[in-house]
N, C-alpha and C. Protein backbone atom coordinates (compact mmCIF):
# COMPACT_ATOMS: atom_id res chain seq x y z
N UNK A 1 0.83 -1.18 0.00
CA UNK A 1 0.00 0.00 0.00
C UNK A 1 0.88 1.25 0.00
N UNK A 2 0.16 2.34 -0.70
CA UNK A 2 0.92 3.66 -0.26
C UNK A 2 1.33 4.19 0.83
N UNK A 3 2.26 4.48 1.25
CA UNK A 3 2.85 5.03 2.29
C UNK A 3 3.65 6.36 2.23
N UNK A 4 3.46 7.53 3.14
CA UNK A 4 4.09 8.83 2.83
C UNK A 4 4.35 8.71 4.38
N UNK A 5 5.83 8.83 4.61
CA UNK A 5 5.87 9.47 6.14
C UNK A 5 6.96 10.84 5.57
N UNK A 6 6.35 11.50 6.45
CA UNK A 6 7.17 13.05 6.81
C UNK A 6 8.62 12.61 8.19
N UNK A 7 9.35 13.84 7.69
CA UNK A 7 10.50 14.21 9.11
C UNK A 7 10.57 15.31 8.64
N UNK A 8 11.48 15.64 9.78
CA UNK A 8 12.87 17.03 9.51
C UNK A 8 11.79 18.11 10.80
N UNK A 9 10.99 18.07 10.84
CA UNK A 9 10.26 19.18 11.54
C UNK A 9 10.68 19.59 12.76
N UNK A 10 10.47 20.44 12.98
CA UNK A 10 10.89 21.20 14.60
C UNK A 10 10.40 22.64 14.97
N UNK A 11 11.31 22.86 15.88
CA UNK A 11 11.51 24.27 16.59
C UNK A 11 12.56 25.22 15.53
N UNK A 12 12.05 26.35 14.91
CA UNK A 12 13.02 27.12 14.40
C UNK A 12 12.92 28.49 14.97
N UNK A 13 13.77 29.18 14.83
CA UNK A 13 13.89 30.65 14.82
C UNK A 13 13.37 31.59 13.65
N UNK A 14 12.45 32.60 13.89
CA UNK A 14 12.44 33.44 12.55
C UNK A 14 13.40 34.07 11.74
N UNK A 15 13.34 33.77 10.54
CA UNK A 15 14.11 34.00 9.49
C UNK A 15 15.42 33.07 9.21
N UNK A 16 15.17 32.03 10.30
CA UNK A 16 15.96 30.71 10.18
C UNK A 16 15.46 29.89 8.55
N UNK A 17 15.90 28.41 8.80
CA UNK A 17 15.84 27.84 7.71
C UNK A 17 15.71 26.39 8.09
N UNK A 18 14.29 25.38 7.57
CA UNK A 18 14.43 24.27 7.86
C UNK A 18 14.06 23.37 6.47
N UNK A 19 14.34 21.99 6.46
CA UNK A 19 13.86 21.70 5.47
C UNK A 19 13.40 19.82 5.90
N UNK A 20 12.11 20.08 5.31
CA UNK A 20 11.34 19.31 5.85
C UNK A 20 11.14 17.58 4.19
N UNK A 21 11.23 16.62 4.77
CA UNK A 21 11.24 15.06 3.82
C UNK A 21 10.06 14.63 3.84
N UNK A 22 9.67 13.76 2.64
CA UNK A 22 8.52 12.65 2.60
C UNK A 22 8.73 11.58 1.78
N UNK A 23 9.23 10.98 2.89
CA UNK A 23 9.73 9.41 2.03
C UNK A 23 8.61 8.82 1.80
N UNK A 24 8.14 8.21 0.40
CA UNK A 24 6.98 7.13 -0.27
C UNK A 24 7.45 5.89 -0.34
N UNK A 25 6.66 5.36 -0.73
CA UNK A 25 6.70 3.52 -0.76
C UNK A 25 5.04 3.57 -0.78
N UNK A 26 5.19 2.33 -2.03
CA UNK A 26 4.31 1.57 -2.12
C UNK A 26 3.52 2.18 -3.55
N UNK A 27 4.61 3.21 -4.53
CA UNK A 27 4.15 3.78 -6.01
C UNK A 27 5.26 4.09 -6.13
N UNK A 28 5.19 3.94 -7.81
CA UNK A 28 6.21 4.44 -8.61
C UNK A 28 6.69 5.72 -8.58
N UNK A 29 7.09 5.91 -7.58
CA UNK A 29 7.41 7.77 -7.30
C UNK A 29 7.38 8.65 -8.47
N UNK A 30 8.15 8.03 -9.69
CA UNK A 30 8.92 9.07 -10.75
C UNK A 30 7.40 9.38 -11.16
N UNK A 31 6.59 8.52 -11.48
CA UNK A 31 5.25 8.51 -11.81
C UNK A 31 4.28 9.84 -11.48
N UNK A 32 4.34 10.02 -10.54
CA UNK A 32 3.62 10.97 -9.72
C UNK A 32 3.57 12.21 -9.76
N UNK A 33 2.69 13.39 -9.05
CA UNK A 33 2.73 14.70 -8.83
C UNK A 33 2.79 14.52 -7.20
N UNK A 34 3.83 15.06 -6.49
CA UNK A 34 3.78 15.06 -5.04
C UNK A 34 4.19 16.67 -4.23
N UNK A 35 2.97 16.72 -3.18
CA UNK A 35 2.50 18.28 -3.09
C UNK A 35 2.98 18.32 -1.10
N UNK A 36 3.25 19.52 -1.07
CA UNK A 36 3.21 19.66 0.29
C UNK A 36 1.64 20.86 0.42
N UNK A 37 1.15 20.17 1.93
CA UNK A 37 0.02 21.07 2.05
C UNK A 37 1.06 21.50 3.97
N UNK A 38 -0.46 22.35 4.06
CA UNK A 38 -0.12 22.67 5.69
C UNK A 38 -1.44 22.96 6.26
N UNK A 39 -1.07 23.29 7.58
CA UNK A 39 -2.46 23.05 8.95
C UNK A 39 -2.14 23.96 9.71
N UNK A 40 -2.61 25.12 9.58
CA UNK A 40 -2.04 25.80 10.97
C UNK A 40 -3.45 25.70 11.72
N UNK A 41 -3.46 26.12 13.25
CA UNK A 41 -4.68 25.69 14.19
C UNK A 41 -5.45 26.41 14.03
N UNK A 42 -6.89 26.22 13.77
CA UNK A 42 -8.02 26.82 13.44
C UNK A 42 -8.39 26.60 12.08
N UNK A 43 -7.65 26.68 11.56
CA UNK A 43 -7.40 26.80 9.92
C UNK A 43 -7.60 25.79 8.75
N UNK A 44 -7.73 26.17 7.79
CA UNK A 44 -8.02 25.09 6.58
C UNK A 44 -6.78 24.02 6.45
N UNK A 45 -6.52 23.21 5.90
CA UNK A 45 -5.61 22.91 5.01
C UNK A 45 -5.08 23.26 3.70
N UNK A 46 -3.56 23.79 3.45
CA UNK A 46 -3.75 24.50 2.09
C UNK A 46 -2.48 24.29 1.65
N UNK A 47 -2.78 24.20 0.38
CA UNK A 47 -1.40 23.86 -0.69
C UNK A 47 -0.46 24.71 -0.80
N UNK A 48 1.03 24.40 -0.24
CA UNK A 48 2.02 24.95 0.00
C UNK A 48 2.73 25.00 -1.28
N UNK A 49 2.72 24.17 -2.14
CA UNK A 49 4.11 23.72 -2.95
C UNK A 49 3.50 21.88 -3.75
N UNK A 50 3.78 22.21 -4.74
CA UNK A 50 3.68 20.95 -5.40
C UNK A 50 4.53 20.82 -6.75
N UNK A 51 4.88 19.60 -6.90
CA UNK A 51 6.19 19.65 -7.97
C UNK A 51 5.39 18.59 -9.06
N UNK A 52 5.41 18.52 -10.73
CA UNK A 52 5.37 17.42 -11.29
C UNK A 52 6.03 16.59 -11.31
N UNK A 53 6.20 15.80 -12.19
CA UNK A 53 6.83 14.68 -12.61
C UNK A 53 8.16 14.78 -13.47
N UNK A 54 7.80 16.15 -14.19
CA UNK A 54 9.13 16.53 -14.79
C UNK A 54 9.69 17.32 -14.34
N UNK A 55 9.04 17.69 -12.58
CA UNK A 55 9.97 18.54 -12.31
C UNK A 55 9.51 20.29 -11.76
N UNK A 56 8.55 20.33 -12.40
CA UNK A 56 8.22 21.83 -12.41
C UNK A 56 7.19 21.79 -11.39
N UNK A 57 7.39 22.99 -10.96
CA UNK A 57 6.91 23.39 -9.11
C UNK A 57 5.84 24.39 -9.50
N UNK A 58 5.23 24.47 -8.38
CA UNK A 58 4.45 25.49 -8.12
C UNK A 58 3.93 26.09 -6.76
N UNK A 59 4.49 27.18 -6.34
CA UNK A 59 3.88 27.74 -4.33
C UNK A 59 2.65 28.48 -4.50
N UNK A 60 2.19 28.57 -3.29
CA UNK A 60 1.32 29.58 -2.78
C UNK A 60 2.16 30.50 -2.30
N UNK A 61 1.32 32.26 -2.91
CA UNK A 61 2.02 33.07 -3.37
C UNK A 61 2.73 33.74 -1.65
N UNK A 62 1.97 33.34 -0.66
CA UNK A 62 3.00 33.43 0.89
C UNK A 62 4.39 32.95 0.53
N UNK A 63 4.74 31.93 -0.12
CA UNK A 63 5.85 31.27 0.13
C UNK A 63 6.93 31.10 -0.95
N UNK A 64 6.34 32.19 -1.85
CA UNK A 64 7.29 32.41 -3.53
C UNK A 64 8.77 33.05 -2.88
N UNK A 65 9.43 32.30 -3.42
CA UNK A 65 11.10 33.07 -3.32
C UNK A 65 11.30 32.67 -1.15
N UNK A 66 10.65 31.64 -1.16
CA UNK A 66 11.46 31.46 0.43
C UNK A 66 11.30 30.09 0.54
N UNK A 67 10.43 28.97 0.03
CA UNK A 67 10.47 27.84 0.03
C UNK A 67 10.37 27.05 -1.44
N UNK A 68 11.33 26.48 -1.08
CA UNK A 68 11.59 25.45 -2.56
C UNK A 68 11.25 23.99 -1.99
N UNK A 69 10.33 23.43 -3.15
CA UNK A 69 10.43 22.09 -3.33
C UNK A 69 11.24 21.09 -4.52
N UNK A 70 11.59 20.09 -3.70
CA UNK A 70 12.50 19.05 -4.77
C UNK A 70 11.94 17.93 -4.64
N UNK A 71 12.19 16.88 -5.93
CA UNK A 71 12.10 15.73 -5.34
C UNK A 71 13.46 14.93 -5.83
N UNK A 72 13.88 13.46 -5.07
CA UNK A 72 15.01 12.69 -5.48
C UNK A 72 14.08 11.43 -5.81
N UNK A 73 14.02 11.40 -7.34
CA UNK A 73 13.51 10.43 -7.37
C UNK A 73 13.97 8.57 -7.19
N UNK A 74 15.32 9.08 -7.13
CA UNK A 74 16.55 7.40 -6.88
C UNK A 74 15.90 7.19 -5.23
N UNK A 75 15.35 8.37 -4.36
CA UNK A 75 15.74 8.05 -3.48
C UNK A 75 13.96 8.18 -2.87
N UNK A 76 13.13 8.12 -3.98
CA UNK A 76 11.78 8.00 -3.53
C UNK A 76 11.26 9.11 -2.57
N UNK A 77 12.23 10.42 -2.27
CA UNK A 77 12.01 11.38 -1.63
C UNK A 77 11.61 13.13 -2.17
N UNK A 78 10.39 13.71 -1.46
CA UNK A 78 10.23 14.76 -2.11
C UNK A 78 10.53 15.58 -0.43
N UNK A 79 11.28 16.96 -1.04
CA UNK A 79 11.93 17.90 -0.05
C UNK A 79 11.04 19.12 -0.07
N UNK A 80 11.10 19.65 1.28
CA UNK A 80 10.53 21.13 0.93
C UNK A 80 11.69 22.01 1.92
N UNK A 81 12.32 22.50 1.25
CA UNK A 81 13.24 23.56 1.69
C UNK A 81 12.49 24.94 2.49
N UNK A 82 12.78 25.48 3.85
CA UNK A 82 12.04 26.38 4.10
C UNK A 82 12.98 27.71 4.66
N UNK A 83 12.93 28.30 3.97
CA UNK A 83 13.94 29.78 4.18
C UNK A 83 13.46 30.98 4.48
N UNK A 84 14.01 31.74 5.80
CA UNK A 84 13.49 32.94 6.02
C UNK A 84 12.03 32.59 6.87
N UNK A 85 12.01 31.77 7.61
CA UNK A 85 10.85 31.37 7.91
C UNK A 85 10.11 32.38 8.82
N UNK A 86 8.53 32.83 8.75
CA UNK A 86 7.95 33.69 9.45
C UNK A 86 6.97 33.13 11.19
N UNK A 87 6.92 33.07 11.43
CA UNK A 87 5.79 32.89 12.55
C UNK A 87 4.46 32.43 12.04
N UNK A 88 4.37 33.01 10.81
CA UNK A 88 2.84 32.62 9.93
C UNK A 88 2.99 31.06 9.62
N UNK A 89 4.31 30.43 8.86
CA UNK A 89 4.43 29.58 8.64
C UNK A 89 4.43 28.20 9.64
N UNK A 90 4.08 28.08 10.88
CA UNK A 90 3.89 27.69 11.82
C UNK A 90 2.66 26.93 11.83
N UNK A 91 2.74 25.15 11.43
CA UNK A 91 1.56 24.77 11.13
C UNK A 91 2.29 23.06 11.20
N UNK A 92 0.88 22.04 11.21
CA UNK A 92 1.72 20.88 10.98
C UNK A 92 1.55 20.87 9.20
N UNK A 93 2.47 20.16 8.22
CA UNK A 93 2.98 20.07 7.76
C UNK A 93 2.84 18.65 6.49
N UNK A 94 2.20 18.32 5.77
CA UNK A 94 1.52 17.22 5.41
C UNK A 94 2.37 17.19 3.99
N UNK A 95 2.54 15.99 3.34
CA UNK A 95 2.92 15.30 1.84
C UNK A 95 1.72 14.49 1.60
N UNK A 96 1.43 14.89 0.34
CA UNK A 96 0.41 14.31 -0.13
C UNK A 96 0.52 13.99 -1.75
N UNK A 97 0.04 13.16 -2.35
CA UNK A 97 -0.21 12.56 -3.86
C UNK A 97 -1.44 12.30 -4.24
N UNK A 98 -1.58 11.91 -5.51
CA UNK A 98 -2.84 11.76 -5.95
C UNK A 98 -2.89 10.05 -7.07
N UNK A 99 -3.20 9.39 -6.54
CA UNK A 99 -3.51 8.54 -7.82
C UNK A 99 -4.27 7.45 -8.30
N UNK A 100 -4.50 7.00 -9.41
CA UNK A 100 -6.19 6.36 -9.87
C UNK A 100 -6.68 5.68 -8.77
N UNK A 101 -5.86 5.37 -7.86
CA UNK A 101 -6.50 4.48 -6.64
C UNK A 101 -7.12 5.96 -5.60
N UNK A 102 -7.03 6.63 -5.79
CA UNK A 102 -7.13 7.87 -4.74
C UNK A 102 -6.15 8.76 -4.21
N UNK A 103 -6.25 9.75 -3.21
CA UNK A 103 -5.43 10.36 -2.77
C UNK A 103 -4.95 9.98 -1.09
N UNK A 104 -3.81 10.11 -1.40
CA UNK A 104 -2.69 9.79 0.04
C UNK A 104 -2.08 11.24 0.91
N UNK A 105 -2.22 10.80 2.19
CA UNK A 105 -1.60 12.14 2.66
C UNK A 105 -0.63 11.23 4.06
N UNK A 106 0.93 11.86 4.77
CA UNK A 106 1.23 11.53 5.27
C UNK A 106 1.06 12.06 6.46
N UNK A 107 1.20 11.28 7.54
CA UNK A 107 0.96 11.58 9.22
C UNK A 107 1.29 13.33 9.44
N UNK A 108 1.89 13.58 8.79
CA UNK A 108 2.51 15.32 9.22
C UNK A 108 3.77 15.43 9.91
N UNK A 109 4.08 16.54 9.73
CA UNK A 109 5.15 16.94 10.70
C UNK A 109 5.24 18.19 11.41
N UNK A 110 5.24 18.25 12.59
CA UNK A 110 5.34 20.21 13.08
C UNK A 110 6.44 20.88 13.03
N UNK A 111 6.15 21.91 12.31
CA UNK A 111 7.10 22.63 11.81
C UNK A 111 6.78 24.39 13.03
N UNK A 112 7.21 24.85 13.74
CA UNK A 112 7.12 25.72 14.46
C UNK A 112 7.98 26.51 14.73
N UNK A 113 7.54 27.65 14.35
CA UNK A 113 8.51 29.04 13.85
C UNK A 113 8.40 30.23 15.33
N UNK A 114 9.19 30.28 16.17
CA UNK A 114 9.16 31.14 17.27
C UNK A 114 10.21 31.33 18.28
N UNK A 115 10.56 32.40 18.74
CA UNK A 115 11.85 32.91 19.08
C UNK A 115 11.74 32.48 20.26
């Protein structure tokens, strides 16, 4: 079965820098579109960053020019680089995919931005 677990999350400082993993198993990774969403408390869930298959990304316009996403596909891993981080960005932290069987999302990770 599909499997997405998240790491890397923590305690940062503002305008620090963290960068957060989502190792898959159980799909052809290269195959895929794999997206980071987020959760802050109270709040919706909402699409942070999502990369295709060949590569090409796309953020929500909070997070243009401070977080990059990658993926390694040898290594079944998609990255989200987080730079300059604000206090806003302070949320748990989700990898998610989409495919003919349905959509997958992983356990999360907290990512928490405060001095």
């Amino acid at each position: 079965q599909v499997q997405l677990v998240e790491s890397g999350g923590g305690l940062v400082q503002p305008g620090g820098s963290l960068r957060v993993s989502c190792a898959a198993s159980g799909i052809i990774f290269s195959g895929y579109a794999m997206d980071w969403y987020r959760q802050a408390p109270g709040k919706q869930r909402e699409l942070v960053a999502a990369i295709g298959t060949s590569g090409s990304t796309k953020y929500q316009d909070s997070v243009k020019g401070r977080f990059t996403i990658s993926r390694d596909n040898a290594k079944n891993t998609v990255y989200l680089q987080m730079n300059s981080v604000e206090p806003e960005d302070t949320a748990v932290y989700y990898c998610h995919t989409r495919t003919l069987a349905g959509d997958y999302w992983g356990q999360g990770t907290q990512v928490t931005v405060s001095s």
